[in-house]
PDB file of N, CA and C in Angstrom:
ATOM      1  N   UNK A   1      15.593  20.663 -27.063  1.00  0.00           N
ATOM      2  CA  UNK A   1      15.037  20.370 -25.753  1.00  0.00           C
ATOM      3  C   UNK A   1      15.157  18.881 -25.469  1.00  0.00           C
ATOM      4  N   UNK A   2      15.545  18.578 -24.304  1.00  0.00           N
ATOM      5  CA  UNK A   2      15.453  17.282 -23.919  1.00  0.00           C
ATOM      6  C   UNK A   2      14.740  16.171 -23.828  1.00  0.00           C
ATOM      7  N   UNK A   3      14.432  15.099 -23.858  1.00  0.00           N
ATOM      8  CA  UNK A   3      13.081  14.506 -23.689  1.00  0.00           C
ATOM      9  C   UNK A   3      13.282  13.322 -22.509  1.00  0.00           C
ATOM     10  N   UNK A   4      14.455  13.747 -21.826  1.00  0.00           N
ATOM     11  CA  UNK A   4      14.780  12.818 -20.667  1.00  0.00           C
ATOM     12  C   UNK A   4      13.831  13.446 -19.740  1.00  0.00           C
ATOM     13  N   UNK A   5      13.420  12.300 -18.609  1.00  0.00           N
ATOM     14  CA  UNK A   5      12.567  12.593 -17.545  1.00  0.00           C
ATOM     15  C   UNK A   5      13.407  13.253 -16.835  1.00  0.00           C
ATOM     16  N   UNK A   6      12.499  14.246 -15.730  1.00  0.00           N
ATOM     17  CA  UNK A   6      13.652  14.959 -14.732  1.00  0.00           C
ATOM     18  C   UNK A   6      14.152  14.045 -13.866  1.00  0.00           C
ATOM     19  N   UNK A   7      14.786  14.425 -12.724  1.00  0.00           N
ATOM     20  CA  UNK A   7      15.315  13.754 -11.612  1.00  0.00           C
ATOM     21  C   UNK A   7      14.183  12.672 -10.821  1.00  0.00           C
ATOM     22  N   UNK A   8      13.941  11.904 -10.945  1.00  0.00           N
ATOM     23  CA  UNK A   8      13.230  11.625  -9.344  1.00  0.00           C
ATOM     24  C   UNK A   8      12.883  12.105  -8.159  1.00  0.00           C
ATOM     25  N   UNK A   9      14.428  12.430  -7.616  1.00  0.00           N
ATOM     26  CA  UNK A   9      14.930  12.799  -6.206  1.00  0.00           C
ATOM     27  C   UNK A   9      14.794  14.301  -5.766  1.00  0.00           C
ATOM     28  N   UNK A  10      14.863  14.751  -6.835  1.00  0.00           N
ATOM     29  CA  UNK A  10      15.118  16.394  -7.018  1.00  0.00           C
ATOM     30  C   UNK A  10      14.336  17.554  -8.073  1.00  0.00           C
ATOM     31  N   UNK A  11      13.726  16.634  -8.961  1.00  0.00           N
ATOM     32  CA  UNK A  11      13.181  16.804 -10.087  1.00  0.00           C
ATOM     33  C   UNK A  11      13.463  17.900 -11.023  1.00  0.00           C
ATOM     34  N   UNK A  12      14.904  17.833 -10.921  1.00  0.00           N
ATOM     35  CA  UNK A  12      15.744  18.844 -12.181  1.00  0.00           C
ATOM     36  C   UNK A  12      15.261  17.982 -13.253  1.00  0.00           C
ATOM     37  N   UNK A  13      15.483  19.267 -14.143  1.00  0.00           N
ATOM     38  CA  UNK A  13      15.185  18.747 -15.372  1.00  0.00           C
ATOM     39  C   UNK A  13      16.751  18.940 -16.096  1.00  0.00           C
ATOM     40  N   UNK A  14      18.041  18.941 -15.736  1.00  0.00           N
ATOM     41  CA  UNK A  14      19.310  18.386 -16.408  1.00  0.00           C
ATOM     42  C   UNK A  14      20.109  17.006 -16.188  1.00  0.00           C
ATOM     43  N   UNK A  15      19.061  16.268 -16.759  1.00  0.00           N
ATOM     44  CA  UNK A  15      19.283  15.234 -16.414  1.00  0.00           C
ATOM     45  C   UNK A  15      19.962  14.698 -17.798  1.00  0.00           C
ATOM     46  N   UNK A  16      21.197  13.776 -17.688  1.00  0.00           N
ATOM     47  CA  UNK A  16      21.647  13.474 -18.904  1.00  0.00           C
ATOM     48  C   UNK A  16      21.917  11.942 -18.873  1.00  0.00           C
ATOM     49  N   UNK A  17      22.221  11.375 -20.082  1.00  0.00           N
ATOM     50  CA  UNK A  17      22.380   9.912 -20.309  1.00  0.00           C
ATOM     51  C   UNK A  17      23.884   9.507 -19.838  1.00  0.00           C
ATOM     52  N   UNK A  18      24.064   8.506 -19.470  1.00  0.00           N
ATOM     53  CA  UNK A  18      25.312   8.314 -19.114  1.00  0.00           C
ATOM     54  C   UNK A  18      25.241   6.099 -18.971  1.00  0.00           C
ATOM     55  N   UNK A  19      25.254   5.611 -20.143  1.00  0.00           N
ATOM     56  CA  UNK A  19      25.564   4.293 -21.228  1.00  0.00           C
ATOM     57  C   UNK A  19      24.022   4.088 -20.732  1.00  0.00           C
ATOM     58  N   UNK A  20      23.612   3.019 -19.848  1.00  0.00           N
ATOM     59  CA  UNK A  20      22.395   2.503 -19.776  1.00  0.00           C
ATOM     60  C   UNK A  20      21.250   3.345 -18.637  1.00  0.00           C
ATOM     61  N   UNK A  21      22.519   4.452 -17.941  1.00  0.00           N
ATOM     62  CA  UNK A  21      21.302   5.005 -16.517  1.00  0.00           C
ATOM     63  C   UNK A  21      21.333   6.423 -17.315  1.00  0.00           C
ATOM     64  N   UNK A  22      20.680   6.873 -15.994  1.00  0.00           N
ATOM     65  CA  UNK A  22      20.373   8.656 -16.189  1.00  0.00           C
ATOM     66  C   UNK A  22      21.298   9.157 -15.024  1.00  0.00           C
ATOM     67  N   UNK A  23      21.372   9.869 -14.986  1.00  0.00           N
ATOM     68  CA  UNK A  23      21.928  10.810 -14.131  1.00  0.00           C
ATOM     69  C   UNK A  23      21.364  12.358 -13.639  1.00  0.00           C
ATOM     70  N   UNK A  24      21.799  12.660 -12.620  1.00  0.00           N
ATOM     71  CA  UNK A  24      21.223  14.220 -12.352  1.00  0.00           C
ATOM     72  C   UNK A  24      22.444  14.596 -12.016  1.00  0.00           C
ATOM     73  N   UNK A  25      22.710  16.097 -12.770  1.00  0.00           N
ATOM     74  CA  UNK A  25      24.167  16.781 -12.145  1.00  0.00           C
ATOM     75  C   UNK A  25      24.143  17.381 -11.167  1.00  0.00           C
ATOM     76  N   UNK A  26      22.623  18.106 -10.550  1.00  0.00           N
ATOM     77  CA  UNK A  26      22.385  18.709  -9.228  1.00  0.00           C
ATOM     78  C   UNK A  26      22.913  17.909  -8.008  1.00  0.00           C
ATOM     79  N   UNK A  27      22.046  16.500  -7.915  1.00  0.00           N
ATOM     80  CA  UNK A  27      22.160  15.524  -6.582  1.00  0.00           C
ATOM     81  C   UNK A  27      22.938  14.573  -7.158  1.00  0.00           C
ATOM     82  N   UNK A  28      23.283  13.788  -7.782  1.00  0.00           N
ATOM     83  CA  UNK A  28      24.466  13.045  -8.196  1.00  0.00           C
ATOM     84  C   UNK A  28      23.498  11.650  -8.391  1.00  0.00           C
ATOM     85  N   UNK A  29      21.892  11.619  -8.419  1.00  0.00           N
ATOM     86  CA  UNK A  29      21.254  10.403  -8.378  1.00  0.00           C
ATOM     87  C   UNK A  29      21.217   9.755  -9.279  1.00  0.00           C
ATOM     88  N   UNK A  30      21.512   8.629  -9.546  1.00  0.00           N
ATOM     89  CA  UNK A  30      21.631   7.705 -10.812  1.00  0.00           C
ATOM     90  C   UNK A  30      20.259   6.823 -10.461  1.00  0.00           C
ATOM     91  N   UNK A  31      19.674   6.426 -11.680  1.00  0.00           N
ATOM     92  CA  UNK A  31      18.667   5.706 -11.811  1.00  0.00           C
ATOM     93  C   UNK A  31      18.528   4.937 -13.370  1.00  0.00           C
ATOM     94  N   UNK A  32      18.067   3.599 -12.938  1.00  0.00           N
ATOM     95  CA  UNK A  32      17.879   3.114 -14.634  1.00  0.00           C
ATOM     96  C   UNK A  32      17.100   3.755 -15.373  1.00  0.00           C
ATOM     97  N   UNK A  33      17.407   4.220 -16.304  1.00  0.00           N
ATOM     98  CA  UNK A  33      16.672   4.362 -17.805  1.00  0.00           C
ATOM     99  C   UNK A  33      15.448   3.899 -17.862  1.00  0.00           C
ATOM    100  N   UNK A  34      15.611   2.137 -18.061  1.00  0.00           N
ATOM    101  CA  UNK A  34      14.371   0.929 -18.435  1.00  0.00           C
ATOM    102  C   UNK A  34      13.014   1.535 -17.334  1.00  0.00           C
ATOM    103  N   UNK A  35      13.666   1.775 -16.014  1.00  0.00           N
ATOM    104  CA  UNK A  35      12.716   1.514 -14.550  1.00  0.00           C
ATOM    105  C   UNK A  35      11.975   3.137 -14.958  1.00  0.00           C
ATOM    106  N   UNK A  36      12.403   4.252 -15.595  1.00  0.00           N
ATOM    107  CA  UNK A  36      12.262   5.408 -15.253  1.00  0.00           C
ATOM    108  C   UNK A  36      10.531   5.610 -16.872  1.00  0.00           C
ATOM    109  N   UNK A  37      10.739   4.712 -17.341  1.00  0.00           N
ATOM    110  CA  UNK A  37      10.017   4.741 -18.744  1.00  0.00           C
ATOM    111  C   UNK A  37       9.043   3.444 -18.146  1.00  0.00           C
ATOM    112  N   UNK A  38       8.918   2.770 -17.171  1.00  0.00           N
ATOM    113  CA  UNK A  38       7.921   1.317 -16.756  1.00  0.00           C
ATOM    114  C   UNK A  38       7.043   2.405 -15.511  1.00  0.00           C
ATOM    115  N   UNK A  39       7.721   3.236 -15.127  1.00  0.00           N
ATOM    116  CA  UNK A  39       7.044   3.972 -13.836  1.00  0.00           C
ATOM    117  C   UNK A  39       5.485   4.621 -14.580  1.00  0.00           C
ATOM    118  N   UNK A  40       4.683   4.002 -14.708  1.00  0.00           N
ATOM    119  CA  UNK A  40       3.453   4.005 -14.642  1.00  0.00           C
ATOM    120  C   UNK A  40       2.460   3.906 -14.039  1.00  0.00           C
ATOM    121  N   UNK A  41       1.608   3.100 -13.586  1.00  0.00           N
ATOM    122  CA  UNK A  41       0.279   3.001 -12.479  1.00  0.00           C
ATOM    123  C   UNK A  41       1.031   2.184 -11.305  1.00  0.00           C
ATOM    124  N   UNK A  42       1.361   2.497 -10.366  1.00  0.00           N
ATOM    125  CA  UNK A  42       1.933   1.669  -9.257  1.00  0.00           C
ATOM    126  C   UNK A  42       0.910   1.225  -8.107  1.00  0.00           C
ATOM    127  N   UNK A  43      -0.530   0.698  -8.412  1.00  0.00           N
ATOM    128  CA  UNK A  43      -1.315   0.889  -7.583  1.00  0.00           C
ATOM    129  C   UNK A  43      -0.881  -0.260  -6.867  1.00  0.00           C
ATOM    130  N   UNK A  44      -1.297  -0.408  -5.649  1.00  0.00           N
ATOM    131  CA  UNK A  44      -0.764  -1.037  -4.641  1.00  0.00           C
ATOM    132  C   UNK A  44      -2.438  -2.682  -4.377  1.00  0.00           C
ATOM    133  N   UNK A  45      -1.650  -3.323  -4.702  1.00  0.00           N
ATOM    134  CA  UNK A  45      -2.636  -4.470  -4.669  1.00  0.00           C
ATOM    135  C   UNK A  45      -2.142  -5.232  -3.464  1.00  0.00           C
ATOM    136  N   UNK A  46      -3.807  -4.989  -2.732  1.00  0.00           N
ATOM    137  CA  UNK A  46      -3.796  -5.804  -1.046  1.00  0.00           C
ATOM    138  C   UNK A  46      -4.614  -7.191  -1.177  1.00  0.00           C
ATOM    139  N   UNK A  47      -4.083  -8.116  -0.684  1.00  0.00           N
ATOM    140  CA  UNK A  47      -4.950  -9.248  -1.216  1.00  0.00           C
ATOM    141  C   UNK A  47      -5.450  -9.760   0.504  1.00  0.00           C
ATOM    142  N   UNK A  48      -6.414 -10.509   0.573  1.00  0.00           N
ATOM    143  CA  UNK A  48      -7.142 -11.321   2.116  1.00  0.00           C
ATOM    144  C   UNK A  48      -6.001 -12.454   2.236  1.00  0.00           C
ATOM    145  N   UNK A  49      -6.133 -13.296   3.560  1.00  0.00           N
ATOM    146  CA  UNK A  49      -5.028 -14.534   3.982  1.00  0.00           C
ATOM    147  C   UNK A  49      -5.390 -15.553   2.157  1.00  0.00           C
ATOM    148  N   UNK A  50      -6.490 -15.553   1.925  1.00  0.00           N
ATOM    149  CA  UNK A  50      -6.323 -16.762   0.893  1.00  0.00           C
ATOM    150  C   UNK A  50      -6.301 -16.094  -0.496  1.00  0.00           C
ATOM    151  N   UNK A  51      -5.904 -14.899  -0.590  1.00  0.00           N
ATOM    152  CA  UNK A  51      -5.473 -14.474  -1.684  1.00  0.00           C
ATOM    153  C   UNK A  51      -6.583 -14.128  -2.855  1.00  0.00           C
ATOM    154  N   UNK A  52      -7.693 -13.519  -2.162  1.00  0.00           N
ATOM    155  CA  UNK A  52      -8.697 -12.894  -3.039  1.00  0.00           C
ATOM    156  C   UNK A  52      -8.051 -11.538  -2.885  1.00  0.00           C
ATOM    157  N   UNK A  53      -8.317 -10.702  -3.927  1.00  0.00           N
ATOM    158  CA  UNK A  53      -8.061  -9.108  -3.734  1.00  0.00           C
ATOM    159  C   UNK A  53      -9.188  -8.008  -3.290  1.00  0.00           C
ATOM    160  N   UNK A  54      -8.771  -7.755  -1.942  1.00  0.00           N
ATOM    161  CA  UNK A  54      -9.818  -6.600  -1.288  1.00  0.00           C
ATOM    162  C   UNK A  54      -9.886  -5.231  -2.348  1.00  0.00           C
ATOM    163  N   UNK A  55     -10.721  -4.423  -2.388  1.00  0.00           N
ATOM    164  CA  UNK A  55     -11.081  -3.244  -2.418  1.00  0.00           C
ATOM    165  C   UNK A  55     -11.707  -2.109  -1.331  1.00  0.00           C
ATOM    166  N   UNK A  56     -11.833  -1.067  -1.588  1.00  0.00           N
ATOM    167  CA  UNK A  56     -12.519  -0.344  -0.843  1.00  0.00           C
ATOM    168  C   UNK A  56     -14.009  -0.689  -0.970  1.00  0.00           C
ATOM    169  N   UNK A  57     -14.846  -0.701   0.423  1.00  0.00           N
ATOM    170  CA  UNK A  57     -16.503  -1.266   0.656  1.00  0.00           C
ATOM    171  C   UNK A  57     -16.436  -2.871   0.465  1.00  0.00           C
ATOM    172  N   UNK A  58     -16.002  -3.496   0.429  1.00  0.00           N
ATOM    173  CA  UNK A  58     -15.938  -5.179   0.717  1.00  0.00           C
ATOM    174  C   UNK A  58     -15.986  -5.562   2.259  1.00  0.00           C
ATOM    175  N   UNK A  59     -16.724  -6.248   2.332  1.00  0.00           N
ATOM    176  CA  UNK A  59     -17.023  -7.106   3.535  1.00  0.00           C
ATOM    177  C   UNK A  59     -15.796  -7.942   3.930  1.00  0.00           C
ATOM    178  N   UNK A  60     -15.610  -7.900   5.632  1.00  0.00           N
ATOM    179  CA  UNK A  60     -14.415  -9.124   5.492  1.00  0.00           C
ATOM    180  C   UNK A  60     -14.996 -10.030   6.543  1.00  0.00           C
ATOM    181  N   UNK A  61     -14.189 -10.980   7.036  1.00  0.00           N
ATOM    182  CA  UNK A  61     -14.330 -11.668   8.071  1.00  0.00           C
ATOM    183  C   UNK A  61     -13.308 -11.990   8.525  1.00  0.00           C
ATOM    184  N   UNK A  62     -12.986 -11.600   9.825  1.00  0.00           N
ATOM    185  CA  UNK A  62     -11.657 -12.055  10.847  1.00  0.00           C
ATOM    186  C   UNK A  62     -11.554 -13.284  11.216  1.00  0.00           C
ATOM    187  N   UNK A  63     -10.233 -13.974  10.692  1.00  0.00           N
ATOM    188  CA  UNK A  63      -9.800 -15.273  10.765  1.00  0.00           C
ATOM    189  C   UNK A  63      -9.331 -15.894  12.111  1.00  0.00           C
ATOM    190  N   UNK A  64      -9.027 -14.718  13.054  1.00  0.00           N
ATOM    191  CA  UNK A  64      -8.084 -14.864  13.994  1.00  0.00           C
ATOM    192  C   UNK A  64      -8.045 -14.090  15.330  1.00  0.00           C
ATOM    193  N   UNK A  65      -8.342 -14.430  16.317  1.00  0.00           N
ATOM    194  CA  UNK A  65      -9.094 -13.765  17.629  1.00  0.00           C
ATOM    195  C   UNK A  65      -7.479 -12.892  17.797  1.00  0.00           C
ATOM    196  N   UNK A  66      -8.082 -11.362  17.764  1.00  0.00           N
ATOM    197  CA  UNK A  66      -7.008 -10.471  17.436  1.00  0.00           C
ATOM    198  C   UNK A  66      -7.122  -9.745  19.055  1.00  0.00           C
ATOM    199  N   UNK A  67      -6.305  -9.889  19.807  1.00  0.00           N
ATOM    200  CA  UNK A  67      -6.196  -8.656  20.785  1.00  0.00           C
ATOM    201  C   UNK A  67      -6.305  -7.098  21.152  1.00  0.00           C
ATOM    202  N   UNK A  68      -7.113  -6.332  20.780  1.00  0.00           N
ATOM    203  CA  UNK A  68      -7.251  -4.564  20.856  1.00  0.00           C
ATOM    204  C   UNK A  68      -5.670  -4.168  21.522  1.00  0.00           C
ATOM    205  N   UNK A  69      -4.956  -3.801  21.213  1.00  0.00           N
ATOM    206  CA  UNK A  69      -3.423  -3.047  21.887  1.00  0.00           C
ATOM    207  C   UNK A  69      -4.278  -1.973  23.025  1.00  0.00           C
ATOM    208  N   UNK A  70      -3.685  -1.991  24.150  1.00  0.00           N
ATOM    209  CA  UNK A  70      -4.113  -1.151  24.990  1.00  0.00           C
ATOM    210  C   UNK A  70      -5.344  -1.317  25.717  1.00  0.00           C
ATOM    211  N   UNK A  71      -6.462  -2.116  25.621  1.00  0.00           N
ATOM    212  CA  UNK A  71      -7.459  -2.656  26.374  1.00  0.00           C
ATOM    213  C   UNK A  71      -7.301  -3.940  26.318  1.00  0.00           C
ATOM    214  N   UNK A  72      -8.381  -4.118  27.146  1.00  0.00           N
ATOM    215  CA  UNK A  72      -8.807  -5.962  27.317  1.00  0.00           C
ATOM    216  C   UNK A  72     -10.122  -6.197  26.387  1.00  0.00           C
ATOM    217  N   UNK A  73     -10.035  -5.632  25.310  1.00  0.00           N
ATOM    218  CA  UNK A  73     -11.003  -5.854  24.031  1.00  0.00           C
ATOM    219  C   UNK A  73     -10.264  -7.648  23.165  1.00  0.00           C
ATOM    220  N   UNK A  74     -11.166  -7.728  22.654  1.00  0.00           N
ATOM    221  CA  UNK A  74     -10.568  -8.751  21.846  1.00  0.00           C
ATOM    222  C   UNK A  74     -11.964  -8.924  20.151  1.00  0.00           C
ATOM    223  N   UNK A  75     -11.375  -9.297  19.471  1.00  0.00           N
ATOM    224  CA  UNK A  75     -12.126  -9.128  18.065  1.00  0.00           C
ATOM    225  C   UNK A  75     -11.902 -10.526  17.956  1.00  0.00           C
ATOM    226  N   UNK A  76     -13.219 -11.549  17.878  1.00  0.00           N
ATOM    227  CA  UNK A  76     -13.450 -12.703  18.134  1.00  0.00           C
ATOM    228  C   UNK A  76     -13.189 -13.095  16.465  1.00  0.00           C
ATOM    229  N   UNK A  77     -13.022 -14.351  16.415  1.00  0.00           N
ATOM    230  CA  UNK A  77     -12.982 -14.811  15.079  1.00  0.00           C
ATOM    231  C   UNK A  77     -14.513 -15.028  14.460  1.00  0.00           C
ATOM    232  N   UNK A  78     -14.520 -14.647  13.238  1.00  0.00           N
ATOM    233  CA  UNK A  78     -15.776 -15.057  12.614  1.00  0.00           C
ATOM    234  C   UNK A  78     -16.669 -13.389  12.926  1.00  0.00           C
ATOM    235  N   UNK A  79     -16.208 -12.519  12.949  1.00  0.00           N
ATOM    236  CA  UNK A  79     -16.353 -11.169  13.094  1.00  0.00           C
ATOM    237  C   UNK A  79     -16.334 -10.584  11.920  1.00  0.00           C
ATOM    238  N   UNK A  80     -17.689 -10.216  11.652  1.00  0.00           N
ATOM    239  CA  UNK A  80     -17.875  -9.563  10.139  1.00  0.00           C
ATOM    240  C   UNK A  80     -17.665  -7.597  10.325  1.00  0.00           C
ATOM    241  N   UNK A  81     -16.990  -7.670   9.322  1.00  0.00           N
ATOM    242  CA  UNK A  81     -16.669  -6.066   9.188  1.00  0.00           C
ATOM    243  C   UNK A  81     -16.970  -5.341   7.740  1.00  0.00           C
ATOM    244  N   UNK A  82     -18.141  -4.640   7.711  1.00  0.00           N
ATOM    245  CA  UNK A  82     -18.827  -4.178   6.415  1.00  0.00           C
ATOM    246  C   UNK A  82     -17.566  -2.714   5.680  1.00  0.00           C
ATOM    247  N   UNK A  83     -17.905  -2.618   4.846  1.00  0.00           N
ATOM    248  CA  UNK A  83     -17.379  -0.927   4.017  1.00  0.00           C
ATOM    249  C   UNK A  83     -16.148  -0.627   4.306  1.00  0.00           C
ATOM    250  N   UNK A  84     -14.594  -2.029   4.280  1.00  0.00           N
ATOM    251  CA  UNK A  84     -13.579  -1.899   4.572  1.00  0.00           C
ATOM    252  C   UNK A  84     -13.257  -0.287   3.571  1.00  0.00           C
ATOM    253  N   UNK A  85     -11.915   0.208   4.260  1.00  0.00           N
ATOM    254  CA  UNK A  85     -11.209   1.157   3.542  1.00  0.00           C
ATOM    255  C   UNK A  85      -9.464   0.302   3.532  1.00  0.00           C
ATOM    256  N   UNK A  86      -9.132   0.792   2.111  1.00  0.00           N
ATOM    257  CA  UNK A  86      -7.521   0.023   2.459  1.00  0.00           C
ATOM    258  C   UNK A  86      -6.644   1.656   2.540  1.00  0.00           C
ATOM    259  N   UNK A  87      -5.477   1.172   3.259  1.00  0.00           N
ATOM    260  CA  UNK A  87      -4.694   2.620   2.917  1.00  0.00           C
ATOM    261  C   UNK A  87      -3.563   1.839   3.221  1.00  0.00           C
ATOM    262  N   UNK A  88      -2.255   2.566   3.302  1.00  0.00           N
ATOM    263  CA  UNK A  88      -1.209   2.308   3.107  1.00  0.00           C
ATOM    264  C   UNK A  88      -0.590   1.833   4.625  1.00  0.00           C
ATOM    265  N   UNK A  89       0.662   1.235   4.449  1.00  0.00           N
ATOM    266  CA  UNK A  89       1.128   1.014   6.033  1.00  0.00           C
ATOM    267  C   UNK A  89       1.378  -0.317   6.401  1.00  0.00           C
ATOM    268  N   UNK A  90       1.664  -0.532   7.131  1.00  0.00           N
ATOM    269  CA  UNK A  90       1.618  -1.884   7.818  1.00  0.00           C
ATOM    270  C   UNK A  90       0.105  -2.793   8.099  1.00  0.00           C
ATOM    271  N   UNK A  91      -0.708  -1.979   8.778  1.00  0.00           N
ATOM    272  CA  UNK A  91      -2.102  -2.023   9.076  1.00  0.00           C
ATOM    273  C   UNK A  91      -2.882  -1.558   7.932  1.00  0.00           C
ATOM    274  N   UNK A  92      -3.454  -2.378   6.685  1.00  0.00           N
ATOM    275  CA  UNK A  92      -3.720  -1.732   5.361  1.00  0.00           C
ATOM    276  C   UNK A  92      -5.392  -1.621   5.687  1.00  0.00           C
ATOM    277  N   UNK A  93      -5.851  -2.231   6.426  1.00  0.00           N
ATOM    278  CA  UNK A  93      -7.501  -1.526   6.230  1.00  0.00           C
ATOM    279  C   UNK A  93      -7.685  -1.270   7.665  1.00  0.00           C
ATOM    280  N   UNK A  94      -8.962  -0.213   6.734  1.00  0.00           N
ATOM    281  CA  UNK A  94      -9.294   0.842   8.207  1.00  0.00           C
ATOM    282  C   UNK A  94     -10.635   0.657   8.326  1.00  0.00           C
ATOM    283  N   UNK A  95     -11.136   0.231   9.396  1.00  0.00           N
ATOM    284  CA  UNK A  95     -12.098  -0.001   9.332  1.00  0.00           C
ATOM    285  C   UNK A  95     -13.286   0.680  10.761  1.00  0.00           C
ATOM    286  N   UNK A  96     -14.500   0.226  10.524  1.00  0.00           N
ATOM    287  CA  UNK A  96     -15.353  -0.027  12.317  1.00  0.00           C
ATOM    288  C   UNK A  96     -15.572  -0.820  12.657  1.00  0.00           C
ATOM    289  N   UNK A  97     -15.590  -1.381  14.100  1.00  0.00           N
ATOM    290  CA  UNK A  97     -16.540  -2.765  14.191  1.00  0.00           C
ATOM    291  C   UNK A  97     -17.020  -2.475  15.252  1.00  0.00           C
ATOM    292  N   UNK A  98     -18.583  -3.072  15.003  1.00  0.00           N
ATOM    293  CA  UNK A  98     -19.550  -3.244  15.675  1.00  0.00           C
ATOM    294  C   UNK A  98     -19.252  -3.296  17.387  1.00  0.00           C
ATOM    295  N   UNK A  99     -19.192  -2.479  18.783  1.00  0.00           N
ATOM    296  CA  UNK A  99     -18.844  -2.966  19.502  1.00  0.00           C
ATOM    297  C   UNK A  99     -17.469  -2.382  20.113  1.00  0.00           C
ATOM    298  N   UNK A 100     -16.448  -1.680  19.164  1.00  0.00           N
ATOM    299  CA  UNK A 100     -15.192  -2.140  19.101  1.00  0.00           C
ATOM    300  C   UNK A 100     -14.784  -0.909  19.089  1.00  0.00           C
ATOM    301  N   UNK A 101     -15.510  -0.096  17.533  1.00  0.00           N
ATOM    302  CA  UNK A 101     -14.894   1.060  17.359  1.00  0.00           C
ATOM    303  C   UNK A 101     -14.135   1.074  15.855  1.00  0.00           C
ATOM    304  N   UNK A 102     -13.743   2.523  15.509  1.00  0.00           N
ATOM    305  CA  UNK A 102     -12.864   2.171  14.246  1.00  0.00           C
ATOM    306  C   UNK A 102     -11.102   2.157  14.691  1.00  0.00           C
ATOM    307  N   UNK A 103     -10.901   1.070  13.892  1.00  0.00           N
ATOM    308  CA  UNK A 103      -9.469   0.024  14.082  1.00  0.00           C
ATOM    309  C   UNK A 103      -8.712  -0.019  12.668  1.00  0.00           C
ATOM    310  N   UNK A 104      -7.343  -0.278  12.449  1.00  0.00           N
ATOM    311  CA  UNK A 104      -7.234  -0.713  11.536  1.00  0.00           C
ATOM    312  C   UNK A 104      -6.350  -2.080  11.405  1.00  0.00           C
ATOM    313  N   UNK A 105      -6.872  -2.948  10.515  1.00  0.00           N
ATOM    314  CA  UNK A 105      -6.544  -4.303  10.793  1.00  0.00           C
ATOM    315  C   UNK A 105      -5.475  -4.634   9.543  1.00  0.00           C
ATOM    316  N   UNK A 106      -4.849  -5.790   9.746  1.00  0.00           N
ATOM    317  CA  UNK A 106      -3.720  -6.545   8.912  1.00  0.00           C
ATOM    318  C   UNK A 106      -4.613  -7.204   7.957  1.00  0.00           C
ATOM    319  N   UNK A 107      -4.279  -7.473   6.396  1.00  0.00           N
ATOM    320  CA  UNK A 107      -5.224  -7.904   5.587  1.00  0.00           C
ATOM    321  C   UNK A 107      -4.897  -9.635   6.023  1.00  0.00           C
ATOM    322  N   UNK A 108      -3.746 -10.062   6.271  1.00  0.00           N
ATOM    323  CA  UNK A 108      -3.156 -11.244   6.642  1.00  0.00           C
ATOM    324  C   UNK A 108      -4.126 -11.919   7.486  1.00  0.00           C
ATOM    325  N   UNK A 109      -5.119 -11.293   8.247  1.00  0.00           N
ATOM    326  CA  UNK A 109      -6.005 -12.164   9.598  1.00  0.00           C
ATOM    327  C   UNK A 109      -7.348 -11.636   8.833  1.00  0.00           C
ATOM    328  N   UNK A 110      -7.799 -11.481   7.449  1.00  0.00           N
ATOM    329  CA  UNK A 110      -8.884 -11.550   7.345  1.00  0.00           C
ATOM    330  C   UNK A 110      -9.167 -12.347   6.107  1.00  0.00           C
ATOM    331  N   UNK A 111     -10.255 -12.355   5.951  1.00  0.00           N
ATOM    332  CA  UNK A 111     -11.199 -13.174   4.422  1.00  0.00           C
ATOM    333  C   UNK A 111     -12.077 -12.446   4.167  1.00  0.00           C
ATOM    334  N   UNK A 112     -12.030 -12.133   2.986  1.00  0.00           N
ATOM    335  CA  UNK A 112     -13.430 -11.411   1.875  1.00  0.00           C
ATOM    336  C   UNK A 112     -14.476 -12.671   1.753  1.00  0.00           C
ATOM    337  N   UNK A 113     -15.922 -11.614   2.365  1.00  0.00           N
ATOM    338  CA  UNK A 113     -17.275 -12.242   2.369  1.00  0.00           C
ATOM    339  C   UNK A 113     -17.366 -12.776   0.989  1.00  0.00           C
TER     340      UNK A 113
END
């Protein structure tokens, strides 16, 4: 029995060695070896503008008088926002604010309390 990982792409399991990569004979996907044995915890680390690292429930504060898309709202600077959530995307936390509604903001225009 084999002890190569399956495919990635396809997740056959005839996957064979071929000098330093792997290969799949189904989809033709080549991938390194080294990268396929490091693929471990890939958690995604979001950091604030000065480079503290947010979590989920951290307090922030908005650096930067942000415009609402689609109204004449605006999110003033110095705007505290309690029990951030991060998720994936362009726009990494999701949040409420007071006033405003739930939004989700760029970690780039904020600071951890």
């Amino acid at each position: 029995m084999s002890t190569l990982p399956p495919c990635p792409k396809c997740n056959s399991e005839y996957t064979y060695e071929d000098g330093s990569q792997l290969v799949c004979p189904e989809c033709a996907h080549e991938w390194s070896a080294t990268a396929a044995t490091d693929s471990g915890d890939d958690a995604r680390v979001i950091k604030d503008s000065v480079g503290n690292l947010l979590q989920d429930g951290d307090s922030i504060t908005v650096i930067k008088d942000l415009k609402v898309k689609g109204t004449s709202l605006v999110v003033k600077v110095g705007t505290k926002v309690k029990n951030i959530r991060l998720c994936d995307g362009d726009h990494d936390i999701d949040c409420k604010i007071d006033g405003i509604g739930p939004m989700k903001l760029k970690s780039e225009f904020v600071r951890k309390v």
